[in-house]
Protein backbone atom coordinates (compact mmCIF):
# COMPACT_ATOMS: atom_id res chain seq x y z
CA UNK A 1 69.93 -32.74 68.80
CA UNK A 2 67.89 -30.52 66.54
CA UNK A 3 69.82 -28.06 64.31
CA UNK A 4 67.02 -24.57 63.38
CA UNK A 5 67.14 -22.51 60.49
CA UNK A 6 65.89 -19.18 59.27
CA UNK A 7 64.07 -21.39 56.88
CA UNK A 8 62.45 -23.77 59.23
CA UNK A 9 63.10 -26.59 61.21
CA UNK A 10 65.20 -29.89 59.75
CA UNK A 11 63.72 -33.84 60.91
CA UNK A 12 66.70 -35.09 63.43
CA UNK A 13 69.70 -36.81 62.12
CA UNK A 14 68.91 -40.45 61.46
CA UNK A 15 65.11 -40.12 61.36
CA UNK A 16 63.49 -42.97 59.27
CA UNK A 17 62.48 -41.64 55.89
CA UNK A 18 58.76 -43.40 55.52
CA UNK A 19 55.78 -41.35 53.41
CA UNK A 20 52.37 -41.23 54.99
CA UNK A 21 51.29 -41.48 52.00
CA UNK A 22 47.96 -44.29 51.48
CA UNK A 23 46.50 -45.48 48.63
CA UNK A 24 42.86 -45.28 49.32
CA UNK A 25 41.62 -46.44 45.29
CA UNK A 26 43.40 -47.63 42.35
CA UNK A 27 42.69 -45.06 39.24
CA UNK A 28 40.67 -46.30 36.33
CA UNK A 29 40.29 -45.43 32.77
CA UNK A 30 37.29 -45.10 30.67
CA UNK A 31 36.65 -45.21 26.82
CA UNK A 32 34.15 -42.34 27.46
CA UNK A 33 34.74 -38.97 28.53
CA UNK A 34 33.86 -37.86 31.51
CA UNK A 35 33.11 -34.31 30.34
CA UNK A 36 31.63 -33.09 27.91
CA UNK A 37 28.39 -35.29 27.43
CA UNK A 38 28.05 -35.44 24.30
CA UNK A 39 24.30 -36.69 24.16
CA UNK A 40 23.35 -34.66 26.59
CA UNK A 41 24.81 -31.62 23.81
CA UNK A 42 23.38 -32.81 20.69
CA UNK A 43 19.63 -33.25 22.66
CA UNK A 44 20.26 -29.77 23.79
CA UNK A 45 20.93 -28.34 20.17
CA UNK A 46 18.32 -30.34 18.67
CA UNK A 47 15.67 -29.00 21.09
CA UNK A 48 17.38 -25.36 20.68
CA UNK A 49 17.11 -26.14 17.25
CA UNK A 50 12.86 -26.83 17.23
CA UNK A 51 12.17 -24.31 20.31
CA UNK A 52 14.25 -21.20 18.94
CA UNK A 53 12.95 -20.33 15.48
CA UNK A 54 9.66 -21.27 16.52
CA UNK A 55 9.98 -18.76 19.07
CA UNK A 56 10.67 -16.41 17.13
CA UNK A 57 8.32 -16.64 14.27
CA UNK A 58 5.54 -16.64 17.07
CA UNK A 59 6.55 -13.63 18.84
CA UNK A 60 6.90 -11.71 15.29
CA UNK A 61 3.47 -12.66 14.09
CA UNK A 62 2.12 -12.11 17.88
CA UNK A 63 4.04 -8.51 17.91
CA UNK A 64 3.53 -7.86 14.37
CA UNK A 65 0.95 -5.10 13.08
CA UNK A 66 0.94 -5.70 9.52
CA UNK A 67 -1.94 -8.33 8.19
CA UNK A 68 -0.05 -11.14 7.55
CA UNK A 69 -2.52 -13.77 6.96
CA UNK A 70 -6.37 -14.53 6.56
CA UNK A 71 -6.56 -15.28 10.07
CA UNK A 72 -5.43 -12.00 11.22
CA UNK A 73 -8.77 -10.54 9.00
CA UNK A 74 -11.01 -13.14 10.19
CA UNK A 75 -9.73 -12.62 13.84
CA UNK A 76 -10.67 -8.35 13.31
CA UNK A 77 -14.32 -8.49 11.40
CA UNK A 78 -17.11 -10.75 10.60
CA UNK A 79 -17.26 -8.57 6.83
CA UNK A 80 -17.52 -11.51 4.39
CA UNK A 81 -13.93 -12.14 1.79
CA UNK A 82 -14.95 -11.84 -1.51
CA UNK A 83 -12.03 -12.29 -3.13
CA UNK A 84 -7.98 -13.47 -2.24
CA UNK A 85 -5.87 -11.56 -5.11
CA UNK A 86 -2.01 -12.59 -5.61
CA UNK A 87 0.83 -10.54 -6.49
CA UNK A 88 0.52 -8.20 -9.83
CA UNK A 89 3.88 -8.20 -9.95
CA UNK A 90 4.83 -4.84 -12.14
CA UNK A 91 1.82 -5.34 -14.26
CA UNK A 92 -0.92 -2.72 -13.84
CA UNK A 93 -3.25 -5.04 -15.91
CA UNK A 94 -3.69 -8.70 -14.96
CA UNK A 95 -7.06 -10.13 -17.06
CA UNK A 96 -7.74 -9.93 -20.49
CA UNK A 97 -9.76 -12.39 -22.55
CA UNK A 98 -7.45 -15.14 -23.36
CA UNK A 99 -5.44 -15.18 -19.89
CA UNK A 100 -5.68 -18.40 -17.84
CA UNK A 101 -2.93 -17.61 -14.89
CA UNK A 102 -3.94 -17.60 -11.51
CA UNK A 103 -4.31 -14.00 -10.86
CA UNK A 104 -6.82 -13.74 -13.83
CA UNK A 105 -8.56 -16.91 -12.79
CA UNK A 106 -8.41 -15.28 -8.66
CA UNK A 107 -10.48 -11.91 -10.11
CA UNK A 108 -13.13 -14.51 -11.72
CA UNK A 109 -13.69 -16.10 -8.76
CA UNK A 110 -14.08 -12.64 -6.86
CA UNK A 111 -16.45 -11.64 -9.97
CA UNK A 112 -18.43 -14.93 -8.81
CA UNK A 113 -18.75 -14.41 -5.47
CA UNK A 114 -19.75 -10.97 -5.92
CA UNK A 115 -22.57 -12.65 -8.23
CA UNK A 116 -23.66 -15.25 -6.18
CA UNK A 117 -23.84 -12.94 -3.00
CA UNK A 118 -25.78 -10.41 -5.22
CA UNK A 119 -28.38 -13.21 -6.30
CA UNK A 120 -29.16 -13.23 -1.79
CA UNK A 121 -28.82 -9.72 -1.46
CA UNK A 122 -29.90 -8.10 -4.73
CA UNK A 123 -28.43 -6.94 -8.09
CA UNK A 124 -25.40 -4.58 -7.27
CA UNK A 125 -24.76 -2.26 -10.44
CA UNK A 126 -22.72 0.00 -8.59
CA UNK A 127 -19.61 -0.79 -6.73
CA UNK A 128 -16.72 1.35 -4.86
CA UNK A 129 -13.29 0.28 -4.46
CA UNK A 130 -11.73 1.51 -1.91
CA UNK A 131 -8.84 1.16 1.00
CA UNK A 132 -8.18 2.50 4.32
CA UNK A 133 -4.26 3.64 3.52
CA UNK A 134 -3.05 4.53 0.18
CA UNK A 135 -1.25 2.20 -1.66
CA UNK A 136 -3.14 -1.21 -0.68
CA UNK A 137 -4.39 -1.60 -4.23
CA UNK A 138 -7.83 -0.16 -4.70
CA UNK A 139 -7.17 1.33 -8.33
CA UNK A 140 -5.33 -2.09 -9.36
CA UNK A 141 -8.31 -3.80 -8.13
CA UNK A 142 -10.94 -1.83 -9.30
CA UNK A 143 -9.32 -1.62 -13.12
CA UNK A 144 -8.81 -5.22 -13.35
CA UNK A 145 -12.43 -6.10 -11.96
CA UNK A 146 -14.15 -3.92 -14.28
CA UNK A 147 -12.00 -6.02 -16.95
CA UNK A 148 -13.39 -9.30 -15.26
CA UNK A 149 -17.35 -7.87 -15.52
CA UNK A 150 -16.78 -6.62 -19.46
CA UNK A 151 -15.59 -10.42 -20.48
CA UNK A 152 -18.72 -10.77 -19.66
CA UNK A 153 -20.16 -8.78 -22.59
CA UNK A 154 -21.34 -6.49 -20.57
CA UNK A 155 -21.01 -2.68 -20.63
CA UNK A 156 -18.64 -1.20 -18.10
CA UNK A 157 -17.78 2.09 -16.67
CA UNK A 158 -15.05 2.33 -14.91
CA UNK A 159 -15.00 6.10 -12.70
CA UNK A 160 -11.83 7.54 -12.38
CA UNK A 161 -12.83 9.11 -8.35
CA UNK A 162 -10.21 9.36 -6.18
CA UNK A 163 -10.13 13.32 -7.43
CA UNK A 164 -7.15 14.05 -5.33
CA UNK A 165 -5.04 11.37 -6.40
CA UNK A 166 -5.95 9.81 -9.92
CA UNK A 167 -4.26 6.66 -11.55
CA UNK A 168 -6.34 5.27 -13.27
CA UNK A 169 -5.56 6.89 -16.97
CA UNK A 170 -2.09 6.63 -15.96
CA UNK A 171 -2.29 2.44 -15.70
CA UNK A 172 -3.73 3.00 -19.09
CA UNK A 173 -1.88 5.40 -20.89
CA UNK A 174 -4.61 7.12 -21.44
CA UNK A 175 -4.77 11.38 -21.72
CA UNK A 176 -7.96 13.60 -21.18
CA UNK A 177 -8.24 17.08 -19.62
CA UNK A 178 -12.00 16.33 -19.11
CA UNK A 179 -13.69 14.49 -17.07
CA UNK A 180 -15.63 14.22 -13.62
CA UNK A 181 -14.67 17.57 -12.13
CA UNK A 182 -14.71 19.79 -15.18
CA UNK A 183 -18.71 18.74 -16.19
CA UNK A 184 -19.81 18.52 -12.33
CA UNK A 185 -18.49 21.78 -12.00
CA UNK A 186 -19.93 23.30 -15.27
CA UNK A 187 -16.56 23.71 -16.70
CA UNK A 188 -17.56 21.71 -19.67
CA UNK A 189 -20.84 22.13 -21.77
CA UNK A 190 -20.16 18.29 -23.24
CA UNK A 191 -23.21 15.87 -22.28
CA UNK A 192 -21.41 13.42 -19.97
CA UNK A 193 -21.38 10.72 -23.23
CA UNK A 194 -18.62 12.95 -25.25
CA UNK A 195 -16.58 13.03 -22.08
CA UNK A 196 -16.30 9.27 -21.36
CA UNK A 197 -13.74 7.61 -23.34
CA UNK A 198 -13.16 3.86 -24.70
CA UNK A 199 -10.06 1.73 -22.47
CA UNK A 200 -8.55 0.58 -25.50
CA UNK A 201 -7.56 -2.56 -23.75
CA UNK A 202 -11.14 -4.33 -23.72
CA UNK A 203 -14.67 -3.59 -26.02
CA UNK A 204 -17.44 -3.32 -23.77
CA UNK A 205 -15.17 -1.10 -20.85
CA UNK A 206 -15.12 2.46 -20.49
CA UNK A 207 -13.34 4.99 -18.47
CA UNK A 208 -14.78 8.32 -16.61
CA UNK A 209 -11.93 10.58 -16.27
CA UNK A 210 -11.71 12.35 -13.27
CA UNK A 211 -10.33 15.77 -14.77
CA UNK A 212 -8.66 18.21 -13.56
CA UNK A 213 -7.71 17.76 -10.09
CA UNK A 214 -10.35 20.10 -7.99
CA UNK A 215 -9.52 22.28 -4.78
CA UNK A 216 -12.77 21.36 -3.73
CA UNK A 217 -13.44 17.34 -4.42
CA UNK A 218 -15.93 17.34 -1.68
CA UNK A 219 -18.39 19.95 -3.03
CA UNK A 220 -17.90 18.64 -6.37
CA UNK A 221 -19.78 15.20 -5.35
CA UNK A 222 -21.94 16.64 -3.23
CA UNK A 223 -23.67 19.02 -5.94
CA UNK A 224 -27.02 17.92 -7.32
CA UNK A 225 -25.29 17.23 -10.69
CA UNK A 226 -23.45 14.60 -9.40
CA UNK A 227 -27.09 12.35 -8.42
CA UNK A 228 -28.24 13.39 -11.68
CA UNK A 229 -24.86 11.94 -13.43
CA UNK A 230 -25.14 8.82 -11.75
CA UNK A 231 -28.92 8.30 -12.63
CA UNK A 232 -27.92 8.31 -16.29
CA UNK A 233 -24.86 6.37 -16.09
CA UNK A 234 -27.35 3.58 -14.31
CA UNK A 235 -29.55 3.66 -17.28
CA UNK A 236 -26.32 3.42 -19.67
CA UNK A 237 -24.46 1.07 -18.22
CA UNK A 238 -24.31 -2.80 -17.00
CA UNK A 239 -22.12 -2.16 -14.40
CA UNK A 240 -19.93 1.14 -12.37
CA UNK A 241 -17.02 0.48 -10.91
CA UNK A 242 -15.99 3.45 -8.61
CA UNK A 243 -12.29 3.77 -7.94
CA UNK A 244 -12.62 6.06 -4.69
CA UNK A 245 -10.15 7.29 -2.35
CA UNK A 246 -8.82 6.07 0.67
CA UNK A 247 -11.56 6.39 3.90
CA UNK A 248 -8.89 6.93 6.69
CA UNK A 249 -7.17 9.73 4.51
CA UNK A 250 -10.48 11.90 3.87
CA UNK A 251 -14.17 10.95 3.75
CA UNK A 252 -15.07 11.44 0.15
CA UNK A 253 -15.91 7.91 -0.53
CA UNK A 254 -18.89 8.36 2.04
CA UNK A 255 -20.31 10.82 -0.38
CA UNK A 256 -20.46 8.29 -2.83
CA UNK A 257 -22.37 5.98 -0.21
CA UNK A 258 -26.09 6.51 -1.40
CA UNK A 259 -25.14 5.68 -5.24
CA UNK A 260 -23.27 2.44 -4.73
CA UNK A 261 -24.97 -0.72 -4.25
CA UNK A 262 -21.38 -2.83 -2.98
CA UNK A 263 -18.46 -1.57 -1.30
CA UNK A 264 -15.31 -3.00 -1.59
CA UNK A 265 -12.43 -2.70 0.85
CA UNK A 266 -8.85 -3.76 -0.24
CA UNK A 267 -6.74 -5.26 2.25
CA UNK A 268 -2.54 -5.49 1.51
CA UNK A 269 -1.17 -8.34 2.81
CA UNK A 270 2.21 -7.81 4.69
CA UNK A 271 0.79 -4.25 4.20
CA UNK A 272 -2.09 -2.59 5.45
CA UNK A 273 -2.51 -2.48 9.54
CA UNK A 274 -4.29 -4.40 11.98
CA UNK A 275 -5.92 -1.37 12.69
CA UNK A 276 -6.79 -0.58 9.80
CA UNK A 277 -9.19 -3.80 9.58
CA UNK A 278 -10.73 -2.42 13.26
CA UNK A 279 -11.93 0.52 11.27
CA UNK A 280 -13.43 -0.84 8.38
CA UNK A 281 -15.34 -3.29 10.89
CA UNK A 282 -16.06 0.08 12.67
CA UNK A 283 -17.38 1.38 9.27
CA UNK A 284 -19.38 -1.55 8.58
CA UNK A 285 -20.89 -1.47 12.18
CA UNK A 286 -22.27 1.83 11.96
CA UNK A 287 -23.62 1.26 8.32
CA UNK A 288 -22.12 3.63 6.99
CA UNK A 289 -22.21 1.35 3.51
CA UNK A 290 -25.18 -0.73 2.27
CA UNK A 291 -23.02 -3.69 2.21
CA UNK A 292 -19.31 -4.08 2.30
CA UNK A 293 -17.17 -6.96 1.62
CA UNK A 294 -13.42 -7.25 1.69
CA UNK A 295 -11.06 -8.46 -0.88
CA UNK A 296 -7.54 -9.86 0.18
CA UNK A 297 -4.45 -8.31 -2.10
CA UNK A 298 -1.08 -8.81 -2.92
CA UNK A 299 -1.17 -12.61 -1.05
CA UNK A 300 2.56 -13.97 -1.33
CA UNK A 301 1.38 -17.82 -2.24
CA UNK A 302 2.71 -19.33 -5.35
CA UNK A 303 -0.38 -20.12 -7.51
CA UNK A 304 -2.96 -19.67 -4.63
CA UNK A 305 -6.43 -19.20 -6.01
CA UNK A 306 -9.22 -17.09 -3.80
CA UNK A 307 -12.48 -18.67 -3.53
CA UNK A 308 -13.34 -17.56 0.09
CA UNK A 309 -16.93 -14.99 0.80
């Protein structure tokens, strides 16, 4: 007889109590664990480890556009490298006659490429530093190369032409409220000797003022006065060394263009743009510049010396 419940239904009395219950495998025990792998974990970090940071220093220099190398210059323009400058530092002056470091030793190797390329090409008197942004280095390189060519014992001029934004005294500590713009524009009856004045940091070097700051720089080097300037400064001088401002701000370096033998474009690394080395190639393609060269500045390696053209 069965006997039901709200809860369910009981086995009969004096049913045999026997599990069904088999025993299909005995268990085992290993020393290892079955999860997690471990060598299957550390092979995964260490390729993580190799694949991850190279990942991302590739897809910052691929996305990057800053010049961060030579390869990124070569890669834009043919225009030959004169020169690979490393960091100033804070110093606005880098060469004088008894320095040996490597930034001083870095401008003599760009004053002997600029030699040697000038012995194929011709004798360059005349040179322009310039940039295509401000604040790649044009006046630091321009003051410190016109150092370089007086340790030669040769007489310098270095012109003070970026008329809208002048620095060159100021690297100097130098004062003068003559110069370029106030005898090009008649303001001054001084012959053009009485307005140049000595660098005080090296015999032989000389600085051109650029005056007062004009509201017409433009005119200024385009008047007749300005040819006629540079013809006796030729005759006067070993070398010019124009500091000139920046070509993809305004265009008054181009003025400059038929008195300068060499131009010289400054390229910042971690700095300037990509871009910026497209237009100077553009510059150079539609000759806007009887020769250009470029000159690498501000190159983070530790004791790196520059003997690439």
């Amino acid at each position: 007889m069965y006997f039901c419940s709200k809860l369910g239904r009981k086995r009969p009395s004096g049913a045999p109590n026997v599990s069904n219950i088999k025993m299909i495998d005995s268990p085992r025990a290993s020393n290892m664990p079955v999860s997690p792998k471990r060598n299957v974990i550390y092979f995964a970090v260490f390729l993580l480890g190799l694949i991850l940071p190279g990942g991302i220093f590739y897809f910052k220099d691929v996305l990057s556009t800053r010049v961060r190398s030579r390869e990124d210059v070569t890669t834009l323009s043919s225009l030959p490298i004169y020169g690979e400058i490393s960091s100033g530092g804070d110093y606005d002056v880098v060469v004088t006659k008894d320095s040996r470091s490597a930034i001083a030793e870095q401008f003599r190797a760009l004053r002997t490429n600029l030699d040697f390329i000038h012995h194929q090409q011709g004798e360059a008197k005349t040179l322009l530093v310039t940039s295509n942004l401000q604040g790649e280095g044009k006046s630091f390189v321009a003051l410190n190369l016109a150092i370089t060519l007086s340790l030669l014992r040769k007489k310098v001029l270095l012109l003070e032409l970026d008329l809208r934004k002048p620095s060159i005294l100021k690297k100097l500590d130098l004062k003068s409220k003559k110069g370029f713009s106030t005898y090009i524009s008649g303001q001054s009856m001084d012959k053009i000797e009485s307005i140049v004045i000595p660098s005080g940091i090296q015999e032989g070097l000389f600085i051109l003022p650029s005056g007062i700051i004009p509201p017409n720089p433009a005119e200024l080097i385009l008047s007749p006065t300005t040819a006629e300037m540079f013809e006796m400064l030729k005759n006067k001088y070993d070398y010019l060394v124009i500091d000139s401002p920046p070509v993809g701000l305004v265009a008054d370096s181009f003025l400059f263009a038929s008195y300068v033998d060499q131009a010289l474009f400054v390229i910042r690394h971690n700095y300037s743009y990509k871009s910026g080395v497209e237009v100077i190639q553009r510059i150079a393609d539609e000759s806007k510049f009887s020769h250009i060269g470029l000159v690498l500045n501000d190159i983070k390696v530790k004791d790196s010396y520059g003997y690439g053209y």
